[in-house]
Protein backbone atom coordinates (compact mmCIF):
# COMPACT_ATOMS: atom_id res chain seq x y z
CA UNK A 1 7.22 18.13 -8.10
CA UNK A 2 5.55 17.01 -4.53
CA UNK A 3 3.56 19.11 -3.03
CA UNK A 4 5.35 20.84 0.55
CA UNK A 5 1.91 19.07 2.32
CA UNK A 6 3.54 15.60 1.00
CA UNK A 7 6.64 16.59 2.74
CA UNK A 8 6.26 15.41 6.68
CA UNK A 9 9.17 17.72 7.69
CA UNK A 10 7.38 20.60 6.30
CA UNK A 11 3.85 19.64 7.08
CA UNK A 12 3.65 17.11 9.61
CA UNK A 13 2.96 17.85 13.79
CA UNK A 14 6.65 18.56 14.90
CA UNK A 15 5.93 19.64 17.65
CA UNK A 16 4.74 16.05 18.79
CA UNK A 17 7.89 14.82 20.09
CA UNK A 18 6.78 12.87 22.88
CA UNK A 19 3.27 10.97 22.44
CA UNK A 20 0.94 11.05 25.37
CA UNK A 21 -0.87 8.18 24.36
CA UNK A 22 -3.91 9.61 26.87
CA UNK A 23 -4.44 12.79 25.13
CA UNK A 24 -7.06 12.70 23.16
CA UNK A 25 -5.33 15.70 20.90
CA UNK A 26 -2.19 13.74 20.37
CA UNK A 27 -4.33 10.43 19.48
CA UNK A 28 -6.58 12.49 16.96
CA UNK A 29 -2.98 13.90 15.39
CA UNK A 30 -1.49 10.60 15.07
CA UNK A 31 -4.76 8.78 13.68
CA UNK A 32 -4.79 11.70 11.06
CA UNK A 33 -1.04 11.52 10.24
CA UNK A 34 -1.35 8.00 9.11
CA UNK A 35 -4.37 8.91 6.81
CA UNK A 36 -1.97 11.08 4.82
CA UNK A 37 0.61 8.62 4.83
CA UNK A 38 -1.60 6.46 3.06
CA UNK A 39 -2.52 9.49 0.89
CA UNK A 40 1.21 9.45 0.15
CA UNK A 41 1.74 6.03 -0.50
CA UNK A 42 -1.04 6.16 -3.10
CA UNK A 43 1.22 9.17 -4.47
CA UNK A 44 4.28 7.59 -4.20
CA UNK A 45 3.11 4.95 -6.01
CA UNK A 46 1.62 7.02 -8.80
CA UNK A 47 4.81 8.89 -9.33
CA UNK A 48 6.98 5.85 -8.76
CA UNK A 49 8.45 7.23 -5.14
CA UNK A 50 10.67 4.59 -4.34
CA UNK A 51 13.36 4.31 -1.37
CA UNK A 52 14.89 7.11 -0.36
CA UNK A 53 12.73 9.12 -2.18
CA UNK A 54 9.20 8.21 -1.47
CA UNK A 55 7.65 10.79 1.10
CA UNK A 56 5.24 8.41 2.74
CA UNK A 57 6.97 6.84 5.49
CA UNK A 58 8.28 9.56 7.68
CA UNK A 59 4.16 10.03 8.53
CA UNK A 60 4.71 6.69 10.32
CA UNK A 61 8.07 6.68 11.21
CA UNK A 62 7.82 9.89 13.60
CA UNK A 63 5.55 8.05 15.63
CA UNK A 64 7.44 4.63 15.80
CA UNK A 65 5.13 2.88 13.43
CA UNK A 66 5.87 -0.40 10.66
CA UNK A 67 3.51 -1.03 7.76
CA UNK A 68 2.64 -4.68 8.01
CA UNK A 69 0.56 -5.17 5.19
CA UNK A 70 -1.50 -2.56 2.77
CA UNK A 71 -5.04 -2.93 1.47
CA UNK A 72 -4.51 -2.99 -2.43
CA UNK A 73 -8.32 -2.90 -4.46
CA UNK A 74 -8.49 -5.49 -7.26
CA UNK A 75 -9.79 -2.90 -9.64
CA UNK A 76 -6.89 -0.52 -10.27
CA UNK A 77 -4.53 -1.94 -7.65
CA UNK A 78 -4.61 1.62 -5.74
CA UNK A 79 -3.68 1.60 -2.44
CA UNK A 80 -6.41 2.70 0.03
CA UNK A 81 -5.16 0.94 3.37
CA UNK A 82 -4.20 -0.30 6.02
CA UNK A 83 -5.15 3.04 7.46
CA UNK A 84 -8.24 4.10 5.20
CA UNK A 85 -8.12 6.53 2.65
CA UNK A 86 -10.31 9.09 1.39
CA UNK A 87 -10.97 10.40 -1.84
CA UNK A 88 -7.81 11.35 -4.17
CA UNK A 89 -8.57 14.00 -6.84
CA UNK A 90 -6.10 13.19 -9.52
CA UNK A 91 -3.67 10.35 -10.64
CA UNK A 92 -5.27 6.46 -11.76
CA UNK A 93 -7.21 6.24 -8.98
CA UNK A 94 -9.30 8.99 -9.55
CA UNK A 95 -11.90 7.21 -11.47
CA UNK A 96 -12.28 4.36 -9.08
CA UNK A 97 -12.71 6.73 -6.20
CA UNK A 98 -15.48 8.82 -8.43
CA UNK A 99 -17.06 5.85 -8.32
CA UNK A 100 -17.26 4.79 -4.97
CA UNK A 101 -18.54 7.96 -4.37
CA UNK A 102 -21.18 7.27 -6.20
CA UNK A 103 -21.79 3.71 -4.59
CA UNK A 104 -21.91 6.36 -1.07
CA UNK A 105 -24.65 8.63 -2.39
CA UNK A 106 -26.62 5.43 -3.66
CA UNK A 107 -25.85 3.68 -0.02
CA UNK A 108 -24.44 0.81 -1.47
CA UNK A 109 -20.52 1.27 -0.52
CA UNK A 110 -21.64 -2.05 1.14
CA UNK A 111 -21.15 -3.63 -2.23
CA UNK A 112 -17.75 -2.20 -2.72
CA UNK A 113 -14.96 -4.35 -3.30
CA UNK A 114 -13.26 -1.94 -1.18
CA UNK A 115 -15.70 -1.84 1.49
CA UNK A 116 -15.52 -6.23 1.39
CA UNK A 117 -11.82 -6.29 2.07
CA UNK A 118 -11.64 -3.51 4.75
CA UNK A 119 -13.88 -5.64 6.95
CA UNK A 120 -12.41 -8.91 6.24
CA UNK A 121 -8.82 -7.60 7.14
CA UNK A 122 -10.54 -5.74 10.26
CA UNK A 123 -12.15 -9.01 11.29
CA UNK A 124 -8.50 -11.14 10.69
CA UNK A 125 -6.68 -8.40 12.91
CA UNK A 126 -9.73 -9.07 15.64
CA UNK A 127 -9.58 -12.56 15.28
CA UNK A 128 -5.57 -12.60 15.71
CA UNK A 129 -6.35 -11.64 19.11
CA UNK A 130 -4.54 -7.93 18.63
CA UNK A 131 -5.17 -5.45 20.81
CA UNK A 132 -5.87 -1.47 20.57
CA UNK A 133 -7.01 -1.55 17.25
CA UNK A 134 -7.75 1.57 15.63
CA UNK A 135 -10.25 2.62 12.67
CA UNK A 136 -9.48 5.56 10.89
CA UNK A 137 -10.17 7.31 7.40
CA UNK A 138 -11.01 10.64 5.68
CA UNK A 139 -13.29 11.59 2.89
CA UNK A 140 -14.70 8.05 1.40
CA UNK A 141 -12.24 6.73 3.61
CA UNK A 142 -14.24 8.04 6.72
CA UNK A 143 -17.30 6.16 5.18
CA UNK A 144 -16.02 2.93 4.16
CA UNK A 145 -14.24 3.05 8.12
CA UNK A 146 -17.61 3.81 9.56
CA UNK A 147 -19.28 1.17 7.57
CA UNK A 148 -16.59 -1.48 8.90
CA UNK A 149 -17.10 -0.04 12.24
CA UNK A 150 -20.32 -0.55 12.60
CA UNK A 151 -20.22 -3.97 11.29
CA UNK A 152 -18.13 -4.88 13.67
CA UNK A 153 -19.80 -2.97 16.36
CA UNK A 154 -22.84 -5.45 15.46
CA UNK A 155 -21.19 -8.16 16.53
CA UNK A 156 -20.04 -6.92 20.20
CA UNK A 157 -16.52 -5.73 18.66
CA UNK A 158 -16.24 -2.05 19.78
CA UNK A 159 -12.95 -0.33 18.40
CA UNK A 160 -11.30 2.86 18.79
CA UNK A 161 -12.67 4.93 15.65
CA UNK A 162 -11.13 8.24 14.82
CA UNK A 163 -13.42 9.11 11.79
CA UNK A 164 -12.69 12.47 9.77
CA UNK A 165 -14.82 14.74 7.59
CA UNK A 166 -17.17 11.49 6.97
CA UNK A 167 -19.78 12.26 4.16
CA UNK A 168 -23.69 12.86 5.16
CA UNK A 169 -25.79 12.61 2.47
CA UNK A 170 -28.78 14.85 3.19
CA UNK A 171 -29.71 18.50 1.90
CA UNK A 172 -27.18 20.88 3.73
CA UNK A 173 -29.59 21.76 6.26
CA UNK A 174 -26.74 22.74 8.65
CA UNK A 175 -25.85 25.40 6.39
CA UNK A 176 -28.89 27.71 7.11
CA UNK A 177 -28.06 30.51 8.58
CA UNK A 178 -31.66 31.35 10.27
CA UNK A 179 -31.49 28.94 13.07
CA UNK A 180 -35.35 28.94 13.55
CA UNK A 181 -36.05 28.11 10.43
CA UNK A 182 -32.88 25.49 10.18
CA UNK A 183 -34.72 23.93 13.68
CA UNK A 184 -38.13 23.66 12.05
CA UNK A 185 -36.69 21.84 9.14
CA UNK A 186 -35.18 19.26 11.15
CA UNK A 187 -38.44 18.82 13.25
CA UNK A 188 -40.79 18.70 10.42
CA UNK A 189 -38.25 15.98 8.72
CA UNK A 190 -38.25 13.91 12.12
CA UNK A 191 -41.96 14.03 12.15
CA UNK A 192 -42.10 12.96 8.72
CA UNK A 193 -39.56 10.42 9.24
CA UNK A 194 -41.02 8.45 12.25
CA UNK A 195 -44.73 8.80 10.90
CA UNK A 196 -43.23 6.78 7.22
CA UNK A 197 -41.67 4.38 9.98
CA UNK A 198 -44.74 3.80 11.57
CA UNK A 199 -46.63 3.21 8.54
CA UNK A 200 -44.19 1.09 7.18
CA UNK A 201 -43.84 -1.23 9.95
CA UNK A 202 -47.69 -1.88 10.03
CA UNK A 203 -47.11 -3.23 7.32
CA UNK A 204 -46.97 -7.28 8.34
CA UNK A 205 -44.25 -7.83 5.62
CA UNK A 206 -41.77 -5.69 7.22
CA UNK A 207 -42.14 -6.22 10.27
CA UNK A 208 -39.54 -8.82 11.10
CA UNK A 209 -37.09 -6.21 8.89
CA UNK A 210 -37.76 -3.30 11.37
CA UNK A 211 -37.96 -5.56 14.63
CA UNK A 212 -34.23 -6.61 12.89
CA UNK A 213 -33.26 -3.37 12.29
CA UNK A 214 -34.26 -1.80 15.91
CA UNK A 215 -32.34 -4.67 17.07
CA UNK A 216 -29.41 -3.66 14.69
CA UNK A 217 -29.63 0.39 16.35
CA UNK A 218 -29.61 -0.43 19.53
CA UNK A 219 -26.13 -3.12 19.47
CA UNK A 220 -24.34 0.19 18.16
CA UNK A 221 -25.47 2.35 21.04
CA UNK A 222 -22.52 1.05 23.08
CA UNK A 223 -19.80 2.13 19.97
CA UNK A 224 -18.85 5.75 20.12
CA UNK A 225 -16.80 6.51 17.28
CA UNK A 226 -14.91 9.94 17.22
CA UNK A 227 -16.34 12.23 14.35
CA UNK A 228 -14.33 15.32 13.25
CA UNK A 229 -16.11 17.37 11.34
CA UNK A 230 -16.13 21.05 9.90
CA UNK A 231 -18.83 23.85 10.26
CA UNK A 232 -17.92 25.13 6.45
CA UNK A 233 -17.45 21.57 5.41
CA UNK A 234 -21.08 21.00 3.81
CA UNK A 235 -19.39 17.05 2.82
CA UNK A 236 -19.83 16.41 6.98
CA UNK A 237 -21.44 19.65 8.41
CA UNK A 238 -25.00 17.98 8.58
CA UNK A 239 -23.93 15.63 11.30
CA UNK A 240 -23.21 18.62 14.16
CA UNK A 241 -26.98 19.31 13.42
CA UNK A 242 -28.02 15.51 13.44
CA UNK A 243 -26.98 14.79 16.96
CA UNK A 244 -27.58 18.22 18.47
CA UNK A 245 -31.25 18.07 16.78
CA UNK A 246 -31.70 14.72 18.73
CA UNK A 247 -31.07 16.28 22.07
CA UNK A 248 -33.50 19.50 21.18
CA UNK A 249 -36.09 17.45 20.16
CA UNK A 250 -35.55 15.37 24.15
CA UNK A 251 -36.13 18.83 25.61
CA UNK A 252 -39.38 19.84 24.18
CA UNK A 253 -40.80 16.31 25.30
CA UNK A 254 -39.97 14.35 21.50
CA UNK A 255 -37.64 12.53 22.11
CA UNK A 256 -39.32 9.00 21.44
CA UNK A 257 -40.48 10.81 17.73
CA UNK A 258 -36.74 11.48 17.19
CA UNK A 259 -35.32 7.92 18.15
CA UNK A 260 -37.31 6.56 15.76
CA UNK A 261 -36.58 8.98 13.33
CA UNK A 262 -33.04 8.49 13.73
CA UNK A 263 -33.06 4.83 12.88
CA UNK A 264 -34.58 5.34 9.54
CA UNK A 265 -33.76 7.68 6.64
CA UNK A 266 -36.73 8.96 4.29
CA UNK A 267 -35.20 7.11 0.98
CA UNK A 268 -34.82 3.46 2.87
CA UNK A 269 -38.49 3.62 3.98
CA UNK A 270 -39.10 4.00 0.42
CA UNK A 271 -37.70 1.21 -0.96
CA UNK A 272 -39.42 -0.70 1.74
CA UNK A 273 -42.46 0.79 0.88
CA UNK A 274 -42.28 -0.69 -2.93
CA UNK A 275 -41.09 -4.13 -1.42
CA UNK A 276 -37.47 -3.35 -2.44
CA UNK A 277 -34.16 -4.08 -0.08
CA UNK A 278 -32.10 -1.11 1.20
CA UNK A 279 -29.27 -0.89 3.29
CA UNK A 280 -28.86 0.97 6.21
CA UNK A 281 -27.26 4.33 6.06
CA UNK A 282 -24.19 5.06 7.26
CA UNK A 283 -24.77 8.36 8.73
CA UNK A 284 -27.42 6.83 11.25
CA UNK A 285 -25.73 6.36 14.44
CA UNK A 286 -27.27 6.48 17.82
CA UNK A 287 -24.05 6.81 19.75
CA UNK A 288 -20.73 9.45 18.93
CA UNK A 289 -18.12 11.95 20.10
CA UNK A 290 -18.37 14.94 17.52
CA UNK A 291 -15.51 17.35 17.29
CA UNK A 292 -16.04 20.38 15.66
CA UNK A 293 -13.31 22.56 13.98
CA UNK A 294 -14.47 26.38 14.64
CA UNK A 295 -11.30 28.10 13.39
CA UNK A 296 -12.17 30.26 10.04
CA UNK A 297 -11.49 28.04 6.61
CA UNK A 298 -10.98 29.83 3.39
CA UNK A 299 -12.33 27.21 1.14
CA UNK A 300 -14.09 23.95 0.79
CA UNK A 301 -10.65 22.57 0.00
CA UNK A 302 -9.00 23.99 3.43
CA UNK A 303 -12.22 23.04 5.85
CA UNK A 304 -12.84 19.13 3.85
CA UNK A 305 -8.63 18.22 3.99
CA UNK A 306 -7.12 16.16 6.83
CA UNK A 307 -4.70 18.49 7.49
CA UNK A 308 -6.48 20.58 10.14
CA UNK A 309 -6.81 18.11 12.86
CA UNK A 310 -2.81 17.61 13.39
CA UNK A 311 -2.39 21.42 13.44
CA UNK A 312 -2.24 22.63 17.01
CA UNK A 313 -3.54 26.42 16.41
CA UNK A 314 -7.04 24.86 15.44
CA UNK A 315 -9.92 26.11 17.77
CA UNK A 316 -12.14 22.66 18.67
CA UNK A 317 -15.15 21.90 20.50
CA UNK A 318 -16.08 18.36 21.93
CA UNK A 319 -19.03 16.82 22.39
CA UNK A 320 -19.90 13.28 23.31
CA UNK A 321 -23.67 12.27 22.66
CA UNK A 322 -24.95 8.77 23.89
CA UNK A 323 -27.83 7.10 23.08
């Protein structure tokens, strides 16, 4: 038995009969929509959906849209693109996406299979010489889009990235209610942060890693992906306090502590510090336009699912923070 949020004609953003391709709320609703359809193609596929009854293509369809090719992963031939998806709780893909999530917390979705053929069919679109090319995911599927992103975004190519309810794997500091003690946390951890950064790049064996990776910050400055992200959603909540920390810590005179805090996390300048490789992590990002969903959620479930940002009774709150 589907589920009525399967069901476009039940669930989907009626009320979007005429696309205003400048509205930033009708771009966000469309980028979203094709994140479930790839949900639902996963779904359909697991249920064996086929033709007239498979449920995934009306989120498409309704907005004039053709698949031309999907992203299948080697490992358990689950679907997960062309439009990136997140994490699916139940059918055979489960396992595989349990795992990925696992490669996230670890920071080494870099060595995903996944992860290897969302930037290579990323790159092919750029190379065909395509135009308005959009990233998008949910869940894992924000993270593996913001890893491709910024990849990309490395080598001069700056797309359109509508990225939702992306993971940030930190302590759930934005969950505090006392907000002097939640702001103290955050300063003491930037402190702590750029001091390690410092004393790690005295080093002389690292410094040609963190002259590289300065280098690397900076080329993403100019990228500002769209993050939407929920207060109640402690998966993605840390990032409204990771940007807005930045721009507190510029007003009490700290802001060169904080930028290079924020191109370094505490656990990479540890493996650096025993001689070992890490990877950047995904959550640093000098450059972003965060959307926050402020309307009450009832559950984890409710304020973490895609759904929300087609929905047009949703109270949201913009924010666009440069480096």
């Amino acid at each position: 038995m589907a589920s009525e949020r399967d069901v476009f004609e039940i669930s989907g953003p009626l009320h979007l009969t005429s696309i205003d391709w400048t509205d930033v709320d009708h771009r966000r609703s469309v980028a979203a929509c094709m994140v479930q359809g790839v949900y639902i193609m996963q779904r359909d596929r697991q249920e064996n959906r086929q033709g007239a009854n498979a449920l995934a293509p009306p989120w498409w369809q309704f907005f004039n849209f053709d698949v031309q090719s999907l992203l299948i992963d080697d490992a358990d031939s689950s679907i997960f693109g062309a439009i990136f998806r997140g994490t699916v709780t139940k059918g055979d893909a489960f396992s595989r996406d349990l795992q990925l999530d696992l490669h996230f917390v670890r920071n080494v979705l870099h060595q995903s299979s996944r992860s290897e053929t969302a930037i290579q069919a990323v790159r092919s679109v750029v190379a065909s010489g395509s135009q308005n090319i959009w990233l998008t995911g949910h869940s894992l599927g924000a993270a593996i889009a913001l890893l491709t992103g910024k990849t990309m975004a490395k080598n001069a190519v700056y797309l359109e990235s509508h990225i939702f309810n992306p993971p940030y794997v930190s302590p759930p500091i934005e969950n505090i209610k006392n907000k002097k003690v939640k702001h103290g946390i955050r300063i003491a951890s930037s402190f702590v942060t750029a001091g390690l950064a410092v004393a790690v790049k005295a080093k002389k064996t690292h410094q040609q890693r963190n002259i590289a990776l300065e280098n690397s910050f900076s080329k993403l400055a100019s990228w500002v992906p769209c993050l939407y992200v929920n207060p109640r959603d402690h998966i993605c909540s840390e990032y409204i306090g990771y940007f807005q920390h930045r721009r507190k810590m510029e007003g009490i005179g700290a802001g060169g502590v904080e930028r290079l805090a924020a191109q370094h996390s505490i656990a990479g300048l540890f493996m650096d510090a025993i001689g070992k490789e890490s990877h950047e992590p995904l959550h640093l990002l000098p450059s972003a336009n965060v959307t926050v969903n402020l309307s009450p959620a009832r559950d984890l479930k409710e304020a973490h699912g895609v759904h929300q940002w087609w929905r047009c009774d949703q109270q949201l709150e913009s924010r666009t923070y440069r480096s």
